[in-house]
Protein backbone atom coordinates (compact mmCIF):
# COMPACT_ATOMS: atom_id res chain seq x y z
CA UNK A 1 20.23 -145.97 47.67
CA UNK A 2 21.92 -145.12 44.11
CA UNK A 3 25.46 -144.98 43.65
CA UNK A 4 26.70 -142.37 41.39
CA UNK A 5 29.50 -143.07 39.21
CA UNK A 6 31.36 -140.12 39.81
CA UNK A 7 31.12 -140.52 44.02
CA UNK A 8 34.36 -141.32 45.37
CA UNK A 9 35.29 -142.72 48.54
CA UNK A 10 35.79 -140.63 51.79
CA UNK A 11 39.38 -142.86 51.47
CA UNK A 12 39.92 -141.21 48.24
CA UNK A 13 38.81 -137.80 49.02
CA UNK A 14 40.79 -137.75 52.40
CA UNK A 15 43.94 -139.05 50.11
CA UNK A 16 43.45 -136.33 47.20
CA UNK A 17 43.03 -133.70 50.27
CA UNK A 18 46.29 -134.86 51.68
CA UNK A 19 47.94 -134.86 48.21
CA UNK A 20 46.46 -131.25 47.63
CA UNK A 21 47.66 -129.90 51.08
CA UNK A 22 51.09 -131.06 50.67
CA UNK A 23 51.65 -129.80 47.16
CA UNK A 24 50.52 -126.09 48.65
CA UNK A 25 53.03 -126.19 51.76
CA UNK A 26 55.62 -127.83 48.95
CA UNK A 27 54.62 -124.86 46.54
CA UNK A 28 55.04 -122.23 49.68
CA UNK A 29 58.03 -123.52 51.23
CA UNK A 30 60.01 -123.36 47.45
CA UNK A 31 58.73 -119.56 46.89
CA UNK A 32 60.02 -118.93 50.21
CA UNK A 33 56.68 -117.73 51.63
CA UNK A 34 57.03 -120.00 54.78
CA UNK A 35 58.56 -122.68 55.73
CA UNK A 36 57.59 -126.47 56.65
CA UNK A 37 58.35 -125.84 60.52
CA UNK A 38 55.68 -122.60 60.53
CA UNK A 39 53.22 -124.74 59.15
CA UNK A 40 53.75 -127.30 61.63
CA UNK A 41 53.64 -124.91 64.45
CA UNK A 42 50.43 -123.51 63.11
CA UNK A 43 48.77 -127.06 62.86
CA UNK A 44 49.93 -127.31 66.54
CA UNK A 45 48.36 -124.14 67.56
CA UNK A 46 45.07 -124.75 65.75
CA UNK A 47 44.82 -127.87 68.00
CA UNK A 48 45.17 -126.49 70.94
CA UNK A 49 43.18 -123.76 70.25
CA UNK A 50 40.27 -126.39 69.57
């Protein structure tokens, strides 16, 4: 199999989705959209839910 150069790791992609996640709540909590506590309560209810 070839390796591209540009592939990342599913490490790296899972860290730069975690990095991009955070800076939206971080974003949305300082515009006062929502607040860090309704997105934990929707990550909560999403789980249950599946």
């Amino acid at each position: 199999m070839s390796e591209n150069k540009d592939a990342i790791s599913e490490e790296e992609a899972v860290q730069e989705n975690i990095f991009q996640v955070t800076a939206l709540i971080a974003l949305l909590e300082q515009k006062g959209i929502l607040t860090r506590q309704e997105v934990l309560d929707e990550v909560q209810g999403l789980k249950n839910r599946g």
